[in-house]
Each structure stands twice: as C-alpha cells, then as structure tokens.
Protein backbone atom coordinates (compact mmCIF):
# COMPACT_ATOMS: atom_id res chain seq x y z
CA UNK A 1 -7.08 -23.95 -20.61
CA UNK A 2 -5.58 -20.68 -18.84
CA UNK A 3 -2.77 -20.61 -16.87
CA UNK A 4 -3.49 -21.53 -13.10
CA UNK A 5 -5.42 -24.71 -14.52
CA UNK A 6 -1.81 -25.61 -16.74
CA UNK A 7 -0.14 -25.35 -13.18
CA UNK A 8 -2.94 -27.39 -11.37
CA UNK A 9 -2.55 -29.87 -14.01
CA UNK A 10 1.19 -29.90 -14.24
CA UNK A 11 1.87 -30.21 -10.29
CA UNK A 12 3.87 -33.42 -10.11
CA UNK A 13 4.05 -33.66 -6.63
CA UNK A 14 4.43 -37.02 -4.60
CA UNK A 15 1.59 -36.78 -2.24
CA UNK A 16 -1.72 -36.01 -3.15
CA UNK A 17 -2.28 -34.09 0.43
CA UNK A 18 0.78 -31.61 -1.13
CA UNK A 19 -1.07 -31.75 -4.23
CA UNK A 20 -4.31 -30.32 -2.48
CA UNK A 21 -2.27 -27.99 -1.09
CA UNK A 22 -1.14 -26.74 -3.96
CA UNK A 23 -4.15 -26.28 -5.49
CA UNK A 24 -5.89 -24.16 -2.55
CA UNK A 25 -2.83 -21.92 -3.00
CA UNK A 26 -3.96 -21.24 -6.22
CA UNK A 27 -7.31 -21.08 -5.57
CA UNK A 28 -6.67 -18.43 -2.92
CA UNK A 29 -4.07 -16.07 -5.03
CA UNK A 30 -5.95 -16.72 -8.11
CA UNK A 31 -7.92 -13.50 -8.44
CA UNK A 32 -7.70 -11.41 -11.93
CA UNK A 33 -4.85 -13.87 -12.81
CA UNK A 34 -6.55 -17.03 -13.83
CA UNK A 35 -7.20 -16.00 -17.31
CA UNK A 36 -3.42 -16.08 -18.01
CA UNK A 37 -1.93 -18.65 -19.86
CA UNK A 38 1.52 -16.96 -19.97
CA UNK A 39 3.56 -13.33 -20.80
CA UNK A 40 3.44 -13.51 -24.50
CA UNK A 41 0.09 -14.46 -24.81
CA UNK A 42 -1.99 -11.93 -21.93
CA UNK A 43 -0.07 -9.50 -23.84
CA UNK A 44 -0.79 -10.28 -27.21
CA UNK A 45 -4.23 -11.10 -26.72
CA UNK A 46 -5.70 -9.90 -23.66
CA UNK A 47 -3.87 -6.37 -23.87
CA UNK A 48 -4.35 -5.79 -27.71
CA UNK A 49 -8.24 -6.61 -27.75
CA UNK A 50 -8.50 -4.56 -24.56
CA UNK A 51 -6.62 -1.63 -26.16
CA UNK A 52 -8.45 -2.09 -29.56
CA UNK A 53 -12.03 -1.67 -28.00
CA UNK A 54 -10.60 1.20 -26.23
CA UNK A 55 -9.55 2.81 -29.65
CA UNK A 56 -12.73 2.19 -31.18
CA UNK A 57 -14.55 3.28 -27.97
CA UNK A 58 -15.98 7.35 -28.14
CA UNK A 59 -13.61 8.64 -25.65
CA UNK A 60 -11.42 11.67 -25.83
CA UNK A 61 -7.77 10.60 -26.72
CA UNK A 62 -6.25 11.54 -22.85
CA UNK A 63 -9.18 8.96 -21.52
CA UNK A 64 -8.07 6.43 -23.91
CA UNK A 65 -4.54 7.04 -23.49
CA UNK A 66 -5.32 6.63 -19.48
CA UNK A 67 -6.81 3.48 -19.86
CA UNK A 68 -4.36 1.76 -21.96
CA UNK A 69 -1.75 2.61 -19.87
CA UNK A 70 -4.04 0.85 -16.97
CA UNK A 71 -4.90 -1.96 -18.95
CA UNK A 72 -0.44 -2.52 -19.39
CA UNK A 73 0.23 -2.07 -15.85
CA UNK A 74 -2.70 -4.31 -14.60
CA UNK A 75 -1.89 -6.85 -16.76
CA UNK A 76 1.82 -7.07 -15.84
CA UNK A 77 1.07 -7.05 -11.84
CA UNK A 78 -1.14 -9.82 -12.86
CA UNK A 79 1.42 -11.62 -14.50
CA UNK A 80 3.88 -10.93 -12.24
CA UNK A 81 1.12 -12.29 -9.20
CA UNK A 82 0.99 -15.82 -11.01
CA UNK A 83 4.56 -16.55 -11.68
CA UNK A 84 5.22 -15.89 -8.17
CA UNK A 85 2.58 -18.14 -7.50
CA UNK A 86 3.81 -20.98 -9.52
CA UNK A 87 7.49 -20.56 -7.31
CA UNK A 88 5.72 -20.91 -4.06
CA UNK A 89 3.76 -24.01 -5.02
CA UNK A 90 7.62 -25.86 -4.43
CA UNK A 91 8.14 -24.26 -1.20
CA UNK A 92 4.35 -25.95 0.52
CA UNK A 93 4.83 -28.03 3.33
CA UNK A 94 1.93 -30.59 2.88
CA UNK A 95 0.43 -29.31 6.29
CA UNK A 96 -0.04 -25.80 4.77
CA UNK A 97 -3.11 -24.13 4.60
CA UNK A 98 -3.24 -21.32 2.01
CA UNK A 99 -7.35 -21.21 2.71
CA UNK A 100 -6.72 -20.40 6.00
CA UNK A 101 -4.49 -16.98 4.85
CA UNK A 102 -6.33 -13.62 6.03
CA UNK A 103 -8.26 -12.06 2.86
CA UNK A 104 -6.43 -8.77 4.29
CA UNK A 105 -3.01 -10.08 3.87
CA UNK A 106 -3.57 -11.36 0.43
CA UNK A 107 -4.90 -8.48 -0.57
CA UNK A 108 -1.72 -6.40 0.82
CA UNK A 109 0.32 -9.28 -0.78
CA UNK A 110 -1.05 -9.34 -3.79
CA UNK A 111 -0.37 -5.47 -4.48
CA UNK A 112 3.08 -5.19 -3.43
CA UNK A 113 4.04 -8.38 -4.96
CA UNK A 114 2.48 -7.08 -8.42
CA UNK A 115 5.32 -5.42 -8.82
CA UNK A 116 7.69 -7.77 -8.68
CA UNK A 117 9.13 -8.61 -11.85
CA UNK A 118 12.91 -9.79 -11.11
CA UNK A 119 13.31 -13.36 -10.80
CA UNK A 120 14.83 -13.03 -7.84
CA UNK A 121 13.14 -10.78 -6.11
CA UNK A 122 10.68 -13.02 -6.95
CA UNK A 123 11.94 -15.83 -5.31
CA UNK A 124 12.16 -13.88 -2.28
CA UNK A 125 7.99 -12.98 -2.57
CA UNK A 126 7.10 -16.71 -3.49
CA UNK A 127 9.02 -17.27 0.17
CA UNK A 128 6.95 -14.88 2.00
CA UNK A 129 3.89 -16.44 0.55
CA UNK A 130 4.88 -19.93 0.97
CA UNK A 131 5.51 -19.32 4.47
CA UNK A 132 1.99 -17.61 5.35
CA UNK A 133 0.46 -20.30 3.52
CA UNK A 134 2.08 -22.96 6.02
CA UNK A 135 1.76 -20.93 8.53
CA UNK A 136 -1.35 -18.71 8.22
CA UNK A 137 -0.35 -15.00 10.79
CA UNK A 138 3.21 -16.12 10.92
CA UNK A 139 4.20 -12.99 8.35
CA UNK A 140 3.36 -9.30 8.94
CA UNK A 141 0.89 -7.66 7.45
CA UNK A 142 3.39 -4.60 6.49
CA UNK A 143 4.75 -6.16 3.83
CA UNK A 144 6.08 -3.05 2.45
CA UNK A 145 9.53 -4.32 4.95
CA UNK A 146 9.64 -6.57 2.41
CA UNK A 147 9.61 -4.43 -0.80
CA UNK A 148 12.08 -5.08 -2.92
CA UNK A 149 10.25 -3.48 -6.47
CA UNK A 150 8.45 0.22 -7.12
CA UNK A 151 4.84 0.10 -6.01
CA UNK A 152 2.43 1.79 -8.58
C-alpha cells in the first residue's frame, strides 16, 4: 500500500463529508508522489534501484552522474510534496473543494513547495494549500511571495 492510500486509510475524521474532502485533496496533489510510502523507504528503494539501473545503463559517467543527482532531488521534492499534504488534510473545512483548485496553481504549488523541507516552513505551505483548497482563487498564483526554501 503506498503512502497517499496509508493517509486515505488513516484519516480519522468525524464526518464523512470532511473525509471526502480529504481524499480529493489527495487525489488532486497526488501526482509523482503516490508511490511513497515514507522517507526511509523512497530512498532506500525507489532511489537505489533507480540509481542501480543507471549504473548498469551504457552511459558516459557525467550522464549518469546527472541523472542520479535528478533522480535525489526529484525524489525529495516528492517527499517533501506529500508530507505537506498530509498537514493540510487537518486544516479542510468540510465545504472545501480541492477538485475545484486551478491545475495552474497546483502546478506552481507543487514546485515551490518541493522544496520545502523544514517542518515549519512546512506548516506554513500546508496553510496556503489548505486555504486554496477551501477556497479555490482565494491565494495568488505568485507563490514565490510565499517562498520560504531554495527553489531548484
């Protein structure tokens, strides 16, 4: 079971309308991330399989070394993309409708919050989202006001 599914499953909320909720948030911000089931384990499996059948692979060692590095960074933002996800899940009013979010501004949302790794700064992101989910146009779509980590 990966790791959006654990959440989905573990969401003990007291309505199921909040519930449903919850779960289109996760639909929505679920893209590249759902195959997580937490840190330790994208990184011990998902990076080192990725990075092994790039060693093995024919390319030149500065391709390779490229692509690993990718593989890391990716990884992390995706990481990084569902814990934040899991903190706004608390902060859903049960009239929220994460669906209803432009594809634009989760797009823009889910590259600068990538690289957000601080738990607070964290906390701060899984606002932002929260609030655009229960309010779909209420936040800007220059979310780089908001940046509080590097972008890469």
């Amino acid at each position: 079971m990966d790791f959006l599914e654990n959440i989905k499953g573990d969401i003990k909320l007291d309505s199921a309308d909040l519930k449903d909720v919850a779960n289109k948030l996760i639909d929505k911000f679920s893209d590249g991330i759902s195959w997580l089931s937490n840190k330790k384990t994208h990184q011990s499996i998902a990076v080192d399989d990725y990075i092994q059948s790039i060693q093995k692979s024919d390319l030149d060692p500065q391709t390779k070394a490229v692509l690993i590095y990718n593989a890391k960074r990716d990884i992390k933002r995706w990481a990084n993309n569902a814990q934040i996800c899991e903190k706004a899940i608390n902060k859903l009013l049960i009239s929220a409708k994460p669906d209803e979010v432009e594809e634009d501004w989760a797009e823009l949302y889910r590259e600068y919050s990538g690289a957000i790794s601080t738990e607070d700064a964290q906390e701060i992101w899984a606002i932002i989202l929260a609030q655009e989910c229960n309010e779909p146009g209420s936040m800007p779509k220059d979310l780089h006001f908001f940046n509080t980590g590097p972008i890469s």
